[in-house]
Protein backbone atom coordinates (compact mmCIF):
# COMPACT_ATOMS: atom_id res chain seq x y z
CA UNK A 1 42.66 143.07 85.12
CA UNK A 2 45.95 143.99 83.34
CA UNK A 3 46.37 142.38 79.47
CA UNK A 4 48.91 139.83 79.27
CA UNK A 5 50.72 142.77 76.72
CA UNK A 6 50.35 145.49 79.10
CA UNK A 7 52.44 142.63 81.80
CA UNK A 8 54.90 142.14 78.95
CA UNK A 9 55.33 145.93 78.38
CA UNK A 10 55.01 146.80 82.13
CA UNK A 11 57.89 144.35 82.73
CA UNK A 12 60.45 144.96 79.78
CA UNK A 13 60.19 148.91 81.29
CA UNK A 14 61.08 147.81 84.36
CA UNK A 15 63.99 145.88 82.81
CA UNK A 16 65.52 148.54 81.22
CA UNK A 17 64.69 150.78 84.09
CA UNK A 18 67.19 147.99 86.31
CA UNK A 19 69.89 147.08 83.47
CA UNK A 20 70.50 151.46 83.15
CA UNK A 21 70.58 151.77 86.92
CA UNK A 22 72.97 148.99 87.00
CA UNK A 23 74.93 150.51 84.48
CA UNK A 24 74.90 153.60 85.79
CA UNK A 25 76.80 152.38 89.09
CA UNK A 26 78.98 150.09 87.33
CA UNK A 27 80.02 153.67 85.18
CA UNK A 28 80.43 155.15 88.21
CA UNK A 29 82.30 152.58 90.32
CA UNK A 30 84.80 153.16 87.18
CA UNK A 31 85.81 156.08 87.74
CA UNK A 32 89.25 156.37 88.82
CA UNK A 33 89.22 158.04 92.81
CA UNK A 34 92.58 160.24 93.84
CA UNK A 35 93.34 159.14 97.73
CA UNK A 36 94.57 162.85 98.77
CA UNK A 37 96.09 163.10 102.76
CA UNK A 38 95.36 166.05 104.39
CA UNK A 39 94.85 167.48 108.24
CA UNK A 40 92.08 170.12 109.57
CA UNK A 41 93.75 173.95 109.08
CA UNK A 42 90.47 176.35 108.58
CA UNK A 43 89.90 177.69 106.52
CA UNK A 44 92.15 175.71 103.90
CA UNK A 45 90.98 171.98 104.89
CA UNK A 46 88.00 171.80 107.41
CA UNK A 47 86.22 168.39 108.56
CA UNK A 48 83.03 167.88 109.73
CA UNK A 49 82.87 166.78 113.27
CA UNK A 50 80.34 163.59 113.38
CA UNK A 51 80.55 162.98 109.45
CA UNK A 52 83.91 163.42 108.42
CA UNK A 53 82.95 165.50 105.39
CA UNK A 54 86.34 167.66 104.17
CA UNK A 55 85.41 171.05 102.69
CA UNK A 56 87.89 174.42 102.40
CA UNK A 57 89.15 176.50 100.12
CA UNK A 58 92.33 173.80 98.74
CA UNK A 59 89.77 170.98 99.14
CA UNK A 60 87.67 172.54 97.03
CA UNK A 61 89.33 173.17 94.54
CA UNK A 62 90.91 170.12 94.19
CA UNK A 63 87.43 168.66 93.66
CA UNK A 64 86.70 171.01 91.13
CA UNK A 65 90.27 170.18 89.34
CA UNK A 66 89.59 166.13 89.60
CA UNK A 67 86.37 166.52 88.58
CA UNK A 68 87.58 168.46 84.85
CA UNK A 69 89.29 165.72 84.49
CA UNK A 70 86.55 163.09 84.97
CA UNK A 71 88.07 161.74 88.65
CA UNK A 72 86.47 161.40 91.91
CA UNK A 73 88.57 162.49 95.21
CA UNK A 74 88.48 161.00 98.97
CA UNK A 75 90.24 162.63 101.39
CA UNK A 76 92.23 160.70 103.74
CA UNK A 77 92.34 162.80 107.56
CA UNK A 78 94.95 161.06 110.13
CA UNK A 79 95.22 162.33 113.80
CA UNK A 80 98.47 164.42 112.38
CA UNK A 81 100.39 165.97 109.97
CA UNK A 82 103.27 164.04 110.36
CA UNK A 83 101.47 160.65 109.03
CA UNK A 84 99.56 162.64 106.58
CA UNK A 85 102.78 163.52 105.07
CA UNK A 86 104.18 159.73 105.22
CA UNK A 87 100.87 158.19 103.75
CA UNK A 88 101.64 160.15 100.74
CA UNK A 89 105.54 159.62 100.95
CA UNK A 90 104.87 155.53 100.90
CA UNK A 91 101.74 156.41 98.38
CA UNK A 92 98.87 155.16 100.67
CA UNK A 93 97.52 158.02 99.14
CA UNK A 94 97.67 159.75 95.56
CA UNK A 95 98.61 162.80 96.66
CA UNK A 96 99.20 165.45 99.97
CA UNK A 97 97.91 169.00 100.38
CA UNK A 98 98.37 171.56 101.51
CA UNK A 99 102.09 171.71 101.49
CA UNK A 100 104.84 174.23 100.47
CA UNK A 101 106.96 173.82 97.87
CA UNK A 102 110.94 172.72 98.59
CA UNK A 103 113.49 171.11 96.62
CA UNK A 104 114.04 168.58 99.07
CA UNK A 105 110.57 167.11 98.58
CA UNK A 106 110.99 167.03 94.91
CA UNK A 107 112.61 163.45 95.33
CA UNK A 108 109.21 162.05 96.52
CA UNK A 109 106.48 164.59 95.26
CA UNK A 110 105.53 165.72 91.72
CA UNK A 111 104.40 169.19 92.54
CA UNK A 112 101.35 170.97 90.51
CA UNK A 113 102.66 173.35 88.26
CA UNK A 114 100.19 176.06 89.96
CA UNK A 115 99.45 176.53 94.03
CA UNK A 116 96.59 176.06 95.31
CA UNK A 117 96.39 179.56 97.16
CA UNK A 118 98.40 181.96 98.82
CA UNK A 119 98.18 182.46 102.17
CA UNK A 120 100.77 185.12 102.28
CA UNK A 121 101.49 186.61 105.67
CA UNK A 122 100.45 190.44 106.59
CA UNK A 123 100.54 193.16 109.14
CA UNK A 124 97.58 194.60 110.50
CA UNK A 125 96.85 197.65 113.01
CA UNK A 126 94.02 199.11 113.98
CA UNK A 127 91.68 200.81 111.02
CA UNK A 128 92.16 204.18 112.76
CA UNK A 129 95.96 204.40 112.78
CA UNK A 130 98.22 206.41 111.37
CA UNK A 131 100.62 203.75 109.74
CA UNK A 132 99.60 203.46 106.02
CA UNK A 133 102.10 200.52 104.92
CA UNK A 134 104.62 198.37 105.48
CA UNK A 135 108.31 199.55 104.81
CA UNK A 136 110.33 196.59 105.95
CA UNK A 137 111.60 195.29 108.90
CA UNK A 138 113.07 198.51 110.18
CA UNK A 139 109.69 200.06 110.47
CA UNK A 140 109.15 197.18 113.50
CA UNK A 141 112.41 197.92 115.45
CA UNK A 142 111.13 198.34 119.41
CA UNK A 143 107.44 197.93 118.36
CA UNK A 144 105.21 195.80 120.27
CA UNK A 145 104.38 192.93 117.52
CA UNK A 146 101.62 189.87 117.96
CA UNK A 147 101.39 186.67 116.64
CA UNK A 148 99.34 183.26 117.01
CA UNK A 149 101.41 180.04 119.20
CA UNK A 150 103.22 178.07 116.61
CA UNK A 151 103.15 180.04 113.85
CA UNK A 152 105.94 180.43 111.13
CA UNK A 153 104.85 182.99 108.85
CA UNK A 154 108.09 184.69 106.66
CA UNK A 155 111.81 183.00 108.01
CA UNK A 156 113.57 186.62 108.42
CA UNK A 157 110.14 188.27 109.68
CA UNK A 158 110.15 185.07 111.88
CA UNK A 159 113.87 185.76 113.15
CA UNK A 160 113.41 189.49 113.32
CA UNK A 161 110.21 189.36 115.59
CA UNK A 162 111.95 186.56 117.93
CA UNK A 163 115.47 188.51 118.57
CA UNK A 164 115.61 191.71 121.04
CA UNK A 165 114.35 194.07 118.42
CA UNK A 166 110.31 194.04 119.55
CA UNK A 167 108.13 193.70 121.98
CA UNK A 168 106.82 189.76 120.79
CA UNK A 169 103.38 188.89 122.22
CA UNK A 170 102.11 185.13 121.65
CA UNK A 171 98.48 184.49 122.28
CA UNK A 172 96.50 181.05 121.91
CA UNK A 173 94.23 181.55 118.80
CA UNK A 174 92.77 184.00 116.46
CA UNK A 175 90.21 186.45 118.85
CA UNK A 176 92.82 186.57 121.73
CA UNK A 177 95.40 188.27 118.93
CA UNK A 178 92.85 190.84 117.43
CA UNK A 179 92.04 191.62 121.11
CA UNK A 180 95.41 192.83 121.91
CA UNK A 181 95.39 195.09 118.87
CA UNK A 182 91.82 196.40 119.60
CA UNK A 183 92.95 197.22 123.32
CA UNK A 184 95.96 198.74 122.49
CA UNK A 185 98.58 196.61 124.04
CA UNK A 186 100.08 195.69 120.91
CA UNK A 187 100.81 198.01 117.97
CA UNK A 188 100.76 195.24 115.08
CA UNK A 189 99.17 191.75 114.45
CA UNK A 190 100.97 189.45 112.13
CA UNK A 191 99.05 186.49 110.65
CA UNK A 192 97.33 185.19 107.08
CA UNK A 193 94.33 187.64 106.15
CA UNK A 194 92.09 184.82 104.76
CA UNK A 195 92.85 182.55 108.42
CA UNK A 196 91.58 185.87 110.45
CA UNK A 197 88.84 186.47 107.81
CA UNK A 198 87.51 182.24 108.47
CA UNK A 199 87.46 182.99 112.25
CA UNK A 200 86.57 186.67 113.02
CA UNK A 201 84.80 188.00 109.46
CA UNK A 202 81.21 187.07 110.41
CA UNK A 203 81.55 188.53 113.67
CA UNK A 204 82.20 192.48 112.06
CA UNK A 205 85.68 192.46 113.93
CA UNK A 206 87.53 192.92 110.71
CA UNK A 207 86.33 196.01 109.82
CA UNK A 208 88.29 197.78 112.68
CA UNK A 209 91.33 195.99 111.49
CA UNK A 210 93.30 197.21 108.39
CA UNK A 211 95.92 195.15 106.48
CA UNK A 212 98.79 196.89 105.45
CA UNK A 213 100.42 196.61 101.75
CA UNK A 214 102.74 194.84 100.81
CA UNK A 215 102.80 191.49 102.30
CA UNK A 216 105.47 190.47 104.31
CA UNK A 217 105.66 188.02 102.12
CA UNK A 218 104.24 184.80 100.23
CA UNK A 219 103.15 181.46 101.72
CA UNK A 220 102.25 179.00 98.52
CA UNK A 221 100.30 176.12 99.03
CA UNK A 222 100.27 173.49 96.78
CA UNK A 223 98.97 169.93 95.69
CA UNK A 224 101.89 167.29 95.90
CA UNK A 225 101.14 163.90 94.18
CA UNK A 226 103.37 161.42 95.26
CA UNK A 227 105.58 159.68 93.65
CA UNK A 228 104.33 156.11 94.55
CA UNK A 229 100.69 157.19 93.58
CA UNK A 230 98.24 154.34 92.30
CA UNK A 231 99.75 153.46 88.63
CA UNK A 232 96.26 155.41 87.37
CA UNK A 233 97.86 158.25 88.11
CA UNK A 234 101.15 157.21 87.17
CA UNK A 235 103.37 159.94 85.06
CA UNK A 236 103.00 159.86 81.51
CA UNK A 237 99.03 159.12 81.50
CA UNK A 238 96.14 161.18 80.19
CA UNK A 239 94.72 161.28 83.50
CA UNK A 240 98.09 163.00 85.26
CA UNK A 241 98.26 165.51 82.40
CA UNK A 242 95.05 167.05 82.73
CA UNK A 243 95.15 166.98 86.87
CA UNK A 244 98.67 168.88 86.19
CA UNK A 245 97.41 170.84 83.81
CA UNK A 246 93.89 171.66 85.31
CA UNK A 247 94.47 175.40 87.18
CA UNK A 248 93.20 175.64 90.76
């Protein structure tokens, strides 16, 4: 049978053990949590079917940046862009990503200083042919030209390829354009390397694509922290400073 000392010393363990547990979720419920608004777009923000989880390359990172800075992040997904964009607007949430960077916006957004990535726009034909780069948009004049349904990628690539001067070809998703190339009924593809790379690069399809230098041109995405965000966050704090000055 236990001493009435090995109780006492049994027990103030177990104290302590409790009281730094307790503490240790009480530290933790204190840590301030950015609400950031976003939608699905693979490879940039993907969600989890069944849990919810958000992962992606701007999610990511924006983990990574809150966490430098000693802040938590939950991720906010409604049905649609459009009420992603006006959670953050009427500061439901912190902050909005990904989004591009206009003057407009400036009146409701603080922007980080740094984007996110780039998914700049290229062309791509087929790894054997004969066309080593992109010259501009003369080089396209009554070529037969690809793209995915609702896509803006470049405004005067995107009014070039939709006057008279090509041959435009829309298709539904990601495989259905690469097949066109591969089968020779278009002569370009026209879409963001790194999307093509998240849906085709495991399957080996890439490597009978080539991307052609330079881009047509660049497609920023940044972090946008609104500017009704919760007042921990509010400009002029220690905790703003290092999220704006934390580098993706």
């Amino acid at each position: 049978m236990a001493s009435g000392a090995a109780l006492t010393t049994y027990g103030r363990t177990l104290l302590l053990v409790t009281l730094l547990a307790v503490a240790g979720r009480a530290l933790a419920d204190t840590r301030p949590v950015l609400k950031v608004s976003t939608v699905p777009l693979p490879p940039i923000i993907t969600v989890e079917p069944g849990t919810g989880h958000v992962s992606g390359m701007a999610a990511e990172k924006v983990r990574l940046m809150a966490q430098s800075c000693g802040a938590d992040v939950e991720f906010i997904t409604p049905p649609g862009w459009s009420r992603a964009f006006r959670m953050a607007r009427e500061g439901t949430t912190d902050a909005l990503i990904p989004t591009n960077h206009s003057e407009e916006r400036t009146s409701i957004f603080d922007f980080h200083p740094h984007a996110l990535l780039d998914l700049g726009p290229a062309l791509m034909v087929r790894a054997e042919s004969s066309i080593t780069r992109y010259e501009g948009l003369g080089q396209l004049r009554g070529k037969r030209i690809a793209i995915q349904q609702n896509i803006l990628l470049e405004p005067a690539f995107d009014a070039f390829i939709r006057s008279d001067q090509v041959k435009l070809t829309i298709r539904g998703n990601a495989t259905s354009l690469v097949e066109e190339l591969m089968t020779g009924q278009v002569d370009y593809i026209a879409d963001s390397k790194a999307v093509l790379e998240h849906y085709l690069g495991e399957s080996g399809i890439l490597k009978r694509v080539r991307t052609l230098e330079p881009a047509i041109g660049t497609a920023p995405q940044y972090l946008a922290f609104s500017k009704k965000r919760s007042t921990v966050f509010a400009k002029g704090t220690p905790l703003i400073d290092c999220l704006m000055a934390a580098k993706p």
